[in-house]
N, C-alpha and C. Protein backbone atom coordinates (compact mmCIF):
# COMPACT_ATOMS: atom_id res chain seq x y z
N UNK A 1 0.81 -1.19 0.00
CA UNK A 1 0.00 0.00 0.00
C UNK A 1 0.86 1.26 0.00
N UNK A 2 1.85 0.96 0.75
CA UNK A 2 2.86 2.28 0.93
C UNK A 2 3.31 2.73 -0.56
N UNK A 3 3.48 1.64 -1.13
CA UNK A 3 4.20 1.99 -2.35
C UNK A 3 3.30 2.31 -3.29
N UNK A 4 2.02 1.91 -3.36
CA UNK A 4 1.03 2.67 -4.44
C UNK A 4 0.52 4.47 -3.83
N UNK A 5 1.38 4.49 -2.80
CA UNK A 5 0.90 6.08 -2.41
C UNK A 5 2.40 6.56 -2.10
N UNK A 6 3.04 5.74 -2.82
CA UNK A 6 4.14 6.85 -3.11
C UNK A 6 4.40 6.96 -4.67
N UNK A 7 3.64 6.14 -5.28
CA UNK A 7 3.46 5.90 -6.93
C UNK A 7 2.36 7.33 -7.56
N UNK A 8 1.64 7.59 -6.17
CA UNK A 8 0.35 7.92 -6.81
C UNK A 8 0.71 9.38 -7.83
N UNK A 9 1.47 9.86 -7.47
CA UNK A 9 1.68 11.43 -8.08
C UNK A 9 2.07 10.53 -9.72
N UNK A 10 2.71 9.97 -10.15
CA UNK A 10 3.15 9.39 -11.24
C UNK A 10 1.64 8.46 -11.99
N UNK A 11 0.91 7.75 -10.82
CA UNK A 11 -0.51 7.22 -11.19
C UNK A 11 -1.24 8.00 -11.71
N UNK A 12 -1.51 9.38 -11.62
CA UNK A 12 -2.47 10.61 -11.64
C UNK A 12 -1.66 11.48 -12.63
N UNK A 13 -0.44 11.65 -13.26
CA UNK A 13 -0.13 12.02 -13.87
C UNK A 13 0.14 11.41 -15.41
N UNK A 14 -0.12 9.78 -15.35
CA UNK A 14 -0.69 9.05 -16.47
C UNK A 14 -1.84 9.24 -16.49
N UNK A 15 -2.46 9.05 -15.71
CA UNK A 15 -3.67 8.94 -15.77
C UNK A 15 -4.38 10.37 -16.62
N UNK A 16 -3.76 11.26 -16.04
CA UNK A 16 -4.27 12.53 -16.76
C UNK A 16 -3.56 12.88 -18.54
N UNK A 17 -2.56 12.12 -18.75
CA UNK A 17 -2.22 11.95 -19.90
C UNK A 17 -2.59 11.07 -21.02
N UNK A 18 -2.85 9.97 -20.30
CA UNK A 18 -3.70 8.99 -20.98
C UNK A 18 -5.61 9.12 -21.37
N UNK A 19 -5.73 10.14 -20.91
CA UNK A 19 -7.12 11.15 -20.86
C UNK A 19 -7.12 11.56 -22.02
N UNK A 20 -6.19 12.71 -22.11
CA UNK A 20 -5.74 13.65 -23.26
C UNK A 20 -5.28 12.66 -25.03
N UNK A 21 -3.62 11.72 -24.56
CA UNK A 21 -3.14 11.21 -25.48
C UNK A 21 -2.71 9.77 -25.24
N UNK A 22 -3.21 8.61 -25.87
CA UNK A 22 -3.20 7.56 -24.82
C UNK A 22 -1.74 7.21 -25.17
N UNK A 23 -1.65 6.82 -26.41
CA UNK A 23 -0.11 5.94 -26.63
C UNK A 23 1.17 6.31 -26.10
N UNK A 24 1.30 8.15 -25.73
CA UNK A 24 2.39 8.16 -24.99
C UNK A 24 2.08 8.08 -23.62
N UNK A 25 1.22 7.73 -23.14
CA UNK A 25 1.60 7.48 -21.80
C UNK A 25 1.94 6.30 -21.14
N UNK A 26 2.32 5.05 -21.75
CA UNK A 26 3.01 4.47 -21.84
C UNK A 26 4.02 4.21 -21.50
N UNK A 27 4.79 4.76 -22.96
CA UNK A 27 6.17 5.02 -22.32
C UNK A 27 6.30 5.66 -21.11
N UNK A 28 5.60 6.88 -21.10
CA UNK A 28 5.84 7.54 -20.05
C UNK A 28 6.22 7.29 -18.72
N UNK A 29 4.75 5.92 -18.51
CA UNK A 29 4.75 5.64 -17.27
C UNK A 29 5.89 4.79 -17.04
N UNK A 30 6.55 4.15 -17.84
CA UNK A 30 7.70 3.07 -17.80
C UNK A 30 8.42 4.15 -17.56
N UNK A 31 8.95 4.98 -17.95
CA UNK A 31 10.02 6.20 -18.13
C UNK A 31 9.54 6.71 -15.99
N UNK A 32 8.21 6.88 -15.82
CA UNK A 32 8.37 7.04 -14.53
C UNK A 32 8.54 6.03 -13.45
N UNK A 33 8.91 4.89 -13.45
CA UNK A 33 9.10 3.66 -13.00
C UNK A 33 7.90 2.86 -12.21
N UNK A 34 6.68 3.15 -12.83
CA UNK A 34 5.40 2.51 -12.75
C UNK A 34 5.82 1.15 -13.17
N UNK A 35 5.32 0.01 -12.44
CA UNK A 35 4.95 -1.19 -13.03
C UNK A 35 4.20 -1.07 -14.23
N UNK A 36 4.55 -2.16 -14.89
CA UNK A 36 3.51 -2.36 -16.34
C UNK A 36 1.61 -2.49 -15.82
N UNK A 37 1.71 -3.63 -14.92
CA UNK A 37 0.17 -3.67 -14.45
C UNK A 37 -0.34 -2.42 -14.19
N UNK A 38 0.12 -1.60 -13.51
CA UNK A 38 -0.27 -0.13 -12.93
C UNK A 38 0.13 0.26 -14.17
N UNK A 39 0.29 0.70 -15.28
CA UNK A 39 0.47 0.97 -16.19
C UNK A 39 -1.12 0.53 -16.84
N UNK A 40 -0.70 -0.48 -17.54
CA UNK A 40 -1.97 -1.08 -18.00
C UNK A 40 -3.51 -0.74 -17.16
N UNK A 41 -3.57 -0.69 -16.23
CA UNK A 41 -4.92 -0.41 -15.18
C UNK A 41 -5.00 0.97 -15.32
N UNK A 42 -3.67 1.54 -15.19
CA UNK A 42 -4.31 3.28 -15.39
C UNK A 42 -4.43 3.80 -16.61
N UNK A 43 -4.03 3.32 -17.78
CA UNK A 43 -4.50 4.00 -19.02
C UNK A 43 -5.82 3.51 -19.38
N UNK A 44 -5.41 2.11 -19.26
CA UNK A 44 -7.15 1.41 -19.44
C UNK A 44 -8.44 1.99 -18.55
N UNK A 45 -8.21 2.70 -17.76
CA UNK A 45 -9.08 3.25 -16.82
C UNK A 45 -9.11 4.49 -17.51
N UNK A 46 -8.23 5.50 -17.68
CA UNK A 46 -8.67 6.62 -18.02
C UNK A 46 -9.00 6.57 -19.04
N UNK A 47 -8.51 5.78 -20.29
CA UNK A 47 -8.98 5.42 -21.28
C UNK A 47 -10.50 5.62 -21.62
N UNK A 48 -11.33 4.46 -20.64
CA UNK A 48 -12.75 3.83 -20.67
C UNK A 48 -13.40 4.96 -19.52
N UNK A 49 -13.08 5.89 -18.69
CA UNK A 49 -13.39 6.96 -18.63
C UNK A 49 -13.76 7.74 -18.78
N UNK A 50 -12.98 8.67 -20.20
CA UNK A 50 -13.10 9.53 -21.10
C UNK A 50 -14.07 9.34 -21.77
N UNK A 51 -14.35 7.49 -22.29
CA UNK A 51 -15.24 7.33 -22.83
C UNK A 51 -16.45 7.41 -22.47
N UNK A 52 -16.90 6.79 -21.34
CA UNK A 52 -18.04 7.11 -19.98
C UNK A 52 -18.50 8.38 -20.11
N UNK A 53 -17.51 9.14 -20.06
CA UNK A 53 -18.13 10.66 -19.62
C UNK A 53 -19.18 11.03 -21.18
N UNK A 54 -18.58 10.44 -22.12
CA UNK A 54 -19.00 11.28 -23.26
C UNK A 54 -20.29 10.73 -23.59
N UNK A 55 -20.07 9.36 -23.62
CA UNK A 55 -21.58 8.60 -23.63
C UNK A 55 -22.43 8.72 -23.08
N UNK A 56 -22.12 8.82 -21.28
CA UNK A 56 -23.08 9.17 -20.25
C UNK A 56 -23.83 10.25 -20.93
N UNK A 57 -23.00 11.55 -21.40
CA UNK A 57 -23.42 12.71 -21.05
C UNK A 57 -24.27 12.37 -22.86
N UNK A 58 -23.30 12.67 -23.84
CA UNK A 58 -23.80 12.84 -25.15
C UNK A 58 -24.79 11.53 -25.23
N UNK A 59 -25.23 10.68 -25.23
CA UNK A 59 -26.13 10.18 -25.15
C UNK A 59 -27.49 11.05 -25.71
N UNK A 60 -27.86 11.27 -23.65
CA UNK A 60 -28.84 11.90 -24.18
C UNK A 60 -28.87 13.61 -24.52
N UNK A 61 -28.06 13.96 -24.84
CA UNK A 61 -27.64 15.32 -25.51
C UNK A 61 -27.75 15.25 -26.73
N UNK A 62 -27.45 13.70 -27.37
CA UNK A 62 -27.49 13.62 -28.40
C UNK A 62 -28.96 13.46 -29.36
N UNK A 63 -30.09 12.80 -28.00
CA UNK A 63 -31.41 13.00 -28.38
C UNK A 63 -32.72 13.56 -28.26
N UNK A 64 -31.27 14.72 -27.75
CA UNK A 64 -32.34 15.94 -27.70
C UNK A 64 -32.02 17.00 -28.42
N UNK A 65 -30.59 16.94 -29.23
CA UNK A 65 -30.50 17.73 -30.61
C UNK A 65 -31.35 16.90 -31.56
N UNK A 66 -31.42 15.66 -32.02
CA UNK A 66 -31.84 15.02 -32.88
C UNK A 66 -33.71 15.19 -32.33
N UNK A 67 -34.40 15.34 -31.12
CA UNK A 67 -35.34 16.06 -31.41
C UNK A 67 -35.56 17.54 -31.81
N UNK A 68 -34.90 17.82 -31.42
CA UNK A 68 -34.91 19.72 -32.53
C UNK A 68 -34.54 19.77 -33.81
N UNK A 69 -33.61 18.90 -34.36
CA UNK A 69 -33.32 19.33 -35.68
C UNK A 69 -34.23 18.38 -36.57
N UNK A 70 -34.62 17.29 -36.10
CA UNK A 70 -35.79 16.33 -37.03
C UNK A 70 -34.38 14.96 -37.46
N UNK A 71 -34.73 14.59 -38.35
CA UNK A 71 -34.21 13.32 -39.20
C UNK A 71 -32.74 14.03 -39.85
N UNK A 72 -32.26 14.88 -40.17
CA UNK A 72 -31.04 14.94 -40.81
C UNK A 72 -30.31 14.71 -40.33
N UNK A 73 -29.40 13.93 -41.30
CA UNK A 73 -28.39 13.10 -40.73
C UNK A 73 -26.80 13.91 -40.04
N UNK A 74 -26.58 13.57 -39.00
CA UNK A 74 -24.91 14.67 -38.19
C UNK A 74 -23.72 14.11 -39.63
N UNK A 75 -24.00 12.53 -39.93
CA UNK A 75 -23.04 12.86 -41.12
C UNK A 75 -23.68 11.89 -42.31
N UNK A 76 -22.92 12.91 -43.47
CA UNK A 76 -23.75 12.57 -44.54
C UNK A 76 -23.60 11.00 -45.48
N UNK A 77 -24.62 10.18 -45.53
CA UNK A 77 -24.50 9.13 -46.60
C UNK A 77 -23.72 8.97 -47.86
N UNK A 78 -22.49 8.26 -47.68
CA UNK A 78 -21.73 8.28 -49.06
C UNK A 78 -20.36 9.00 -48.41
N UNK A 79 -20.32 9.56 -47.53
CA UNK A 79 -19.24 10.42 -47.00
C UNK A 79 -17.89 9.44 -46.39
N UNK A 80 -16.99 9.66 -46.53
CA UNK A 80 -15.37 9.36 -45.84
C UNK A 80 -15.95 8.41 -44.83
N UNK A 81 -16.13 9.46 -43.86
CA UNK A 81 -16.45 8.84 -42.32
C UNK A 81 -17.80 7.81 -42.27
N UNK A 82 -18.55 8.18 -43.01
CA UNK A 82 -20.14 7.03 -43.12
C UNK A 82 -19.47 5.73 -43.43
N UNK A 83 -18.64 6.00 -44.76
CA UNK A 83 -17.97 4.41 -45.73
C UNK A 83 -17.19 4.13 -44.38
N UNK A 84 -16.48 3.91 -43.98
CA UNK A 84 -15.94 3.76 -42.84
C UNK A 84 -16.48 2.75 -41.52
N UNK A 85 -17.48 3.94 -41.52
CA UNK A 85 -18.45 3.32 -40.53
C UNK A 85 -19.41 2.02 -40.77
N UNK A 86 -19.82 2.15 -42.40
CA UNK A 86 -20.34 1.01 -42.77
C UNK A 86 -19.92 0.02 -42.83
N UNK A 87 -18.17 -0.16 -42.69
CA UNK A 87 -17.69 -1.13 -43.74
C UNK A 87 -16.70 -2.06 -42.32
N UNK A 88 -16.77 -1.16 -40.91
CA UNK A 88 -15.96 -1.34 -39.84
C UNK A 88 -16.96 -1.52 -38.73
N UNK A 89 -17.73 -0.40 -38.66
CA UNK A 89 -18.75 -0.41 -37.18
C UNK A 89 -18.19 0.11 -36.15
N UNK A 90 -19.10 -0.21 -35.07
CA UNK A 90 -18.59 0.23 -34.14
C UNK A 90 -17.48 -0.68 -33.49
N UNK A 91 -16.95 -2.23 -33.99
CA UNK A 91 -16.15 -3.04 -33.44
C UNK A 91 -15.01 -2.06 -33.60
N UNK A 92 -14.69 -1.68 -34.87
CA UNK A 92 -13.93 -1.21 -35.21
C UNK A 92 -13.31 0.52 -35.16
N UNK A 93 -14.48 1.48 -34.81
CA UNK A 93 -14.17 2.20 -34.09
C UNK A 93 -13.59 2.47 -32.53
N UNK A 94 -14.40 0.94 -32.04
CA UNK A 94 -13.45 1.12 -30.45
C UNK A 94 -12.18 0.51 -30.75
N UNK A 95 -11.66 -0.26 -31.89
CA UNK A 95 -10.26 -1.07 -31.64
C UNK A 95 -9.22 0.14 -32.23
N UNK A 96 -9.91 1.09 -32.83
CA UNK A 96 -8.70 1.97 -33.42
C UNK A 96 -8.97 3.65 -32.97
N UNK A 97 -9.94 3.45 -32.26
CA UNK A 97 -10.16 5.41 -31.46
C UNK A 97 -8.87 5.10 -30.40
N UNK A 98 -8.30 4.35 -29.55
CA UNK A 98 -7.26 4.24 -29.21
C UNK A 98 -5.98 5.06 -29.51
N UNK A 99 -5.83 4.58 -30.93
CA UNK A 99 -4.56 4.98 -31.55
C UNK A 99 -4.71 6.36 -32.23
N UNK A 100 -6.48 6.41 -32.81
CA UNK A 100 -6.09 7.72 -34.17
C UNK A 100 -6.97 8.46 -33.23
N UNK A 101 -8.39 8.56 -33.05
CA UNK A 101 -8.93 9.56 -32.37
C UNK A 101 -9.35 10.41 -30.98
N UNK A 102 -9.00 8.93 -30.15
CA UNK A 102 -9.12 8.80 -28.90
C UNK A 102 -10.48 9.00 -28.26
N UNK A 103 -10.20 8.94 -26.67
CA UNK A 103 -11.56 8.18 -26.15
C UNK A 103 -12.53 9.02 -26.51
N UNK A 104 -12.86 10.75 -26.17
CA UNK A 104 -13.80 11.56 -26.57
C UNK A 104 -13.97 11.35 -28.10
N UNK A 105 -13.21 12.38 -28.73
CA UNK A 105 -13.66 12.05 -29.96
C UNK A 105 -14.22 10.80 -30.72
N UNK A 106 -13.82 9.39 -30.45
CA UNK A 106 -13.93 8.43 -30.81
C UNK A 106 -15.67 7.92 -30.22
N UNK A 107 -15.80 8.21 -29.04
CA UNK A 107 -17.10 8.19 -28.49
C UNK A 107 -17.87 9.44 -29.13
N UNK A 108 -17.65 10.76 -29.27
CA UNK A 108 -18.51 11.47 -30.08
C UNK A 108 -18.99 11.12 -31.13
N UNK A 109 -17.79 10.37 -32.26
CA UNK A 109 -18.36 9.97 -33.41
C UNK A 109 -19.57 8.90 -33.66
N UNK A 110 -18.95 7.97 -32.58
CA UNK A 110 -19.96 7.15 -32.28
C UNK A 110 -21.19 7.56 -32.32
N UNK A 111 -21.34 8.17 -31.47
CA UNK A 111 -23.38 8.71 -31.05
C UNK A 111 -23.11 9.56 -32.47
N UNK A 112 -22.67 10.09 -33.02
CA UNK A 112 -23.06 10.58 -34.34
C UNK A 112 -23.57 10.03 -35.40
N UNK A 113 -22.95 8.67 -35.24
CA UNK A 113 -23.36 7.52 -36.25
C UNK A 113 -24.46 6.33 -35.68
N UNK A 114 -25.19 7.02 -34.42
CA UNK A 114 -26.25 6.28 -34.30
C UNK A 114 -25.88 5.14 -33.50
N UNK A 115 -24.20 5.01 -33.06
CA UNK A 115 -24.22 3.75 -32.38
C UNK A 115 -24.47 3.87 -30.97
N UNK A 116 -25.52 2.97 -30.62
CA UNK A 116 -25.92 2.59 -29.04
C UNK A 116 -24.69 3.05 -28.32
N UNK A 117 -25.41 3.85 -26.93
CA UNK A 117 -24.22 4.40 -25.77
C UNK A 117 -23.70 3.30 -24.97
N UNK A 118 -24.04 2.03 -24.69
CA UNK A 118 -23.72 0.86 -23.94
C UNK A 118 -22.63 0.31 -24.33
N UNK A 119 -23.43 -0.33 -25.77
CA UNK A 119 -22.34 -0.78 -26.80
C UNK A 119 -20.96 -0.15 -27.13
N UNK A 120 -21.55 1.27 -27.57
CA UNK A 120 -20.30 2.12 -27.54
C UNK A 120 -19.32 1.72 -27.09
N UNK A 121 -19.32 2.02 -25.58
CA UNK A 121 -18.95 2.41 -24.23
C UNK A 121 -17.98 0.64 -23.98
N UNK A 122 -18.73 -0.20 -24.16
CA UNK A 122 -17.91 -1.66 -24.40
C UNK A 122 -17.18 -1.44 -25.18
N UNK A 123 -16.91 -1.46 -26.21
CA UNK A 123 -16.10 -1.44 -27.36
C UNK A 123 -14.91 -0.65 -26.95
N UNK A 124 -15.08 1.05 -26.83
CA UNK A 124 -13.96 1.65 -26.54
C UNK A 124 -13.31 1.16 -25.36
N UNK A 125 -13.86 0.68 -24.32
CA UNK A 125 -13.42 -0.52 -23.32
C UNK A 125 -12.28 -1.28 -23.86
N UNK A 126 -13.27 -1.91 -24.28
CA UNK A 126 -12.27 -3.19 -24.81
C UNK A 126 -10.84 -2.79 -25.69
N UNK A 127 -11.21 -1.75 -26.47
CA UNK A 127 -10.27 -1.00 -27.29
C UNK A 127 -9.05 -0.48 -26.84
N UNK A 128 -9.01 -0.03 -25.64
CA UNK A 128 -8.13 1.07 -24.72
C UNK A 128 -7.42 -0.47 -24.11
N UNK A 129 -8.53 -1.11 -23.50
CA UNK A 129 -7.93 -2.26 -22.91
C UNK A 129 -7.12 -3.08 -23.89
N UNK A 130 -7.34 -3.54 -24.91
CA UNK A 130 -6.30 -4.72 -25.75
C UNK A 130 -5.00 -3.27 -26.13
N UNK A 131 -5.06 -2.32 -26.43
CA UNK A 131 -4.16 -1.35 -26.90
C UNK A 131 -2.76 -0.75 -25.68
N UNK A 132 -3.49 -1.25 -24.57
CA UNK A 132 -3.07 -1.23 -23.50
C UNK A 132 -2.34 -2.05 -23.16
N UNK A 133 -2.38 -3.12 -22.91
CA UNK A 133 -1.95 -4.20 -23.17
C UNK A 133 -0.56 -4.22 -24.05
N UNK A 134 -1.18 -4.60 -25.37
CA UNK A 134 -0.28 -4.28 -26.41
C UNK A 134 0.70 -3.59 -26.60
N UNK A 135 0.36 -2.04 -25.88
CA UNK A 135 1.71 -1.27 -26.25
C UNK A 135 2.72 -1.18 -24.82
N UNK A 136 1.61 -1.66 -23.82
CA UNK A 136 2.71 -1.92 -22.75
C UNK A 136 3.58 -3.56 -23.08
N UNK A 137 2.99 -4.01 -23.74
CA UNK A 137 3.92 -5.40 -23.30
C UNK A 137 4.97 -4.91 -24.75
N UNK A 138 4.89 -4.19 -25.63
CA UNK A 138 6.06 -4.09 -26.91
C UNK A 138 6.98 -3.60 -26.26
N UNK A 139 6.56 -1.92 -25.68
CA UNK A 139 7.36 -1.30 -24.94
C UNK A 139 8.12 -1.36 -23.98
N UNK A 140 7.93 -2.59 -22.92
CA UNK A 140 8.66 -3.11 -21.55
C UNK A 140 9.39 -3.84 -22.21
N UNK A 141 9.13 -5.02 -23.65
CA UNK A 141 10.03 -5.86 -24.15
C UNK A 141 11.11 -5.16 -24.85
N UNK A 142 10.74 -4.00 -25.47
CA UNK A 142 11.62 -3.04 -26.44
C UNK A 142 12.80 -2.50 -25.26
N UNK A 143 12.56 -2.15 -24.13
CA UNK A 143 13.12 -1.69 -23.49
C UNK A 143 14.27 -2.63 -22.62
N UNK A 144 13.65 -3.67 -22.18
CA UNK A 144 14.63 -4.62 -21.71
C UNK A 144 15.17 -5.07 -23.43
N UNK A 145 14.88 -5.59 -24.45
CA UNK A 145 16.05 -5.79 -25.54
C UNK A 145 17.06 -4.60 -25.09
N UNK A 146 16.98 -3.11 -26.08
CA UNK A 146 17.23 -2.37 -25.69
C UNK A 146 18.98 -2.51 -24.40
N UNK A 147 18.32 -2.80 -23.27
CA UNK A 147 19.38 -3.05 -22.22
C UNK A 147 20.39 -4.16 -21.83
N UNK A 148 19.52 -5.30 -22.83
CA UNK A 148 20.44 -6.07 -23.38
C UNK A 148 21.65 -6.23 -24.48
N UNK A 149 21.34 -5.10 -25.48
CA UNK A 149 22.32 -4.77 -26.19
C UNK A 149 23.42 -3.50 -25.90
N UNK A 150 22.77 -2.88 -24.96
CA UNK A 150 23.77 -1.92 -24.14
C UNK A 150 24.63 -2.43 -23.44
N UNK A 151 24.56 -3.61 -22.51
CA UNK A 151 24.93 -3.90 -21.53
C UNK A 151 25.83 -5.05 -22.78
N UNK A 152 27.31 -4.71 -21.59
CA UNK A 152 28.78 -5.48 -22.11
C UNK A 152 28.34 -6.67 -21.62
């Protein structure tokens, strides 16, 4: 316990980075001598967070612009982002808002494109979580190689 409250200033300072930009905080947290697990738990948390907040809130924000403005669509049929959406979904918006758009934006687009706030909200979950994962276990391995080829 002692040692996760002497971690915590470094916990809260991923944590607030991994909010903003997830993939470098990562390194970061390795660079601040966080365990990988505490690593992994705090981006994945702020991660699926960010996302929470937006769903919680835009949800129903979102259907109560869509009662004022009527049926027109937030984005248009045939468009970049629609083909996209058709051709990926929402599986595929939570496995890659991670890397390109992150948790808000990636959850905004979502409710833009009509996808359920629950569902959403799983997905970018799961998304933050396998990405999490992933770039902590490259990065701890990159780093011990790394010290293996330094070291005489």
């Amino acid at each position: 316990m002692d040692h996760i409250i002497a971690d915590l200033p470094s916990i809260i300072s991923i944590f607030g980075l991994a909010w903003f930009y997830f993939w470098p905080s990562i390194p970061a947290g390795l660079a601040l001598g966080l365990s990988p697990v505490v690593i992994v738990l705090t981006t994945s948390l702020s991660f699926a967070s960010g996302a929470a907040v937006v769903t919680l809130v835009g949800g129903p924000l979102r259907a109560r612009i869509m009662r004022r403005i009527g049926s027109r669509a937030v984005v248009k049929p045939g468009s970049r982002l629609y083909r996209i959406w058709e051709r990926f979904g929402m599986i595929g918006l939570g496995l890659a808002a991670p890397m390109t758009l992150g948790a808000q934006i990636g959850a905004a687009v979502g409710l833009a494109l009509n996808a359920p706030p629950r569902r959403l909200f799983v997905w970018m979950a799961l998304g933050g979580l396998l990405w999490s994962v992933t770039l902590t276990l490259l990065v701890s391995l990159g780093i011990v190689g790394a010290q293996q080829v330094i070291r005489p």
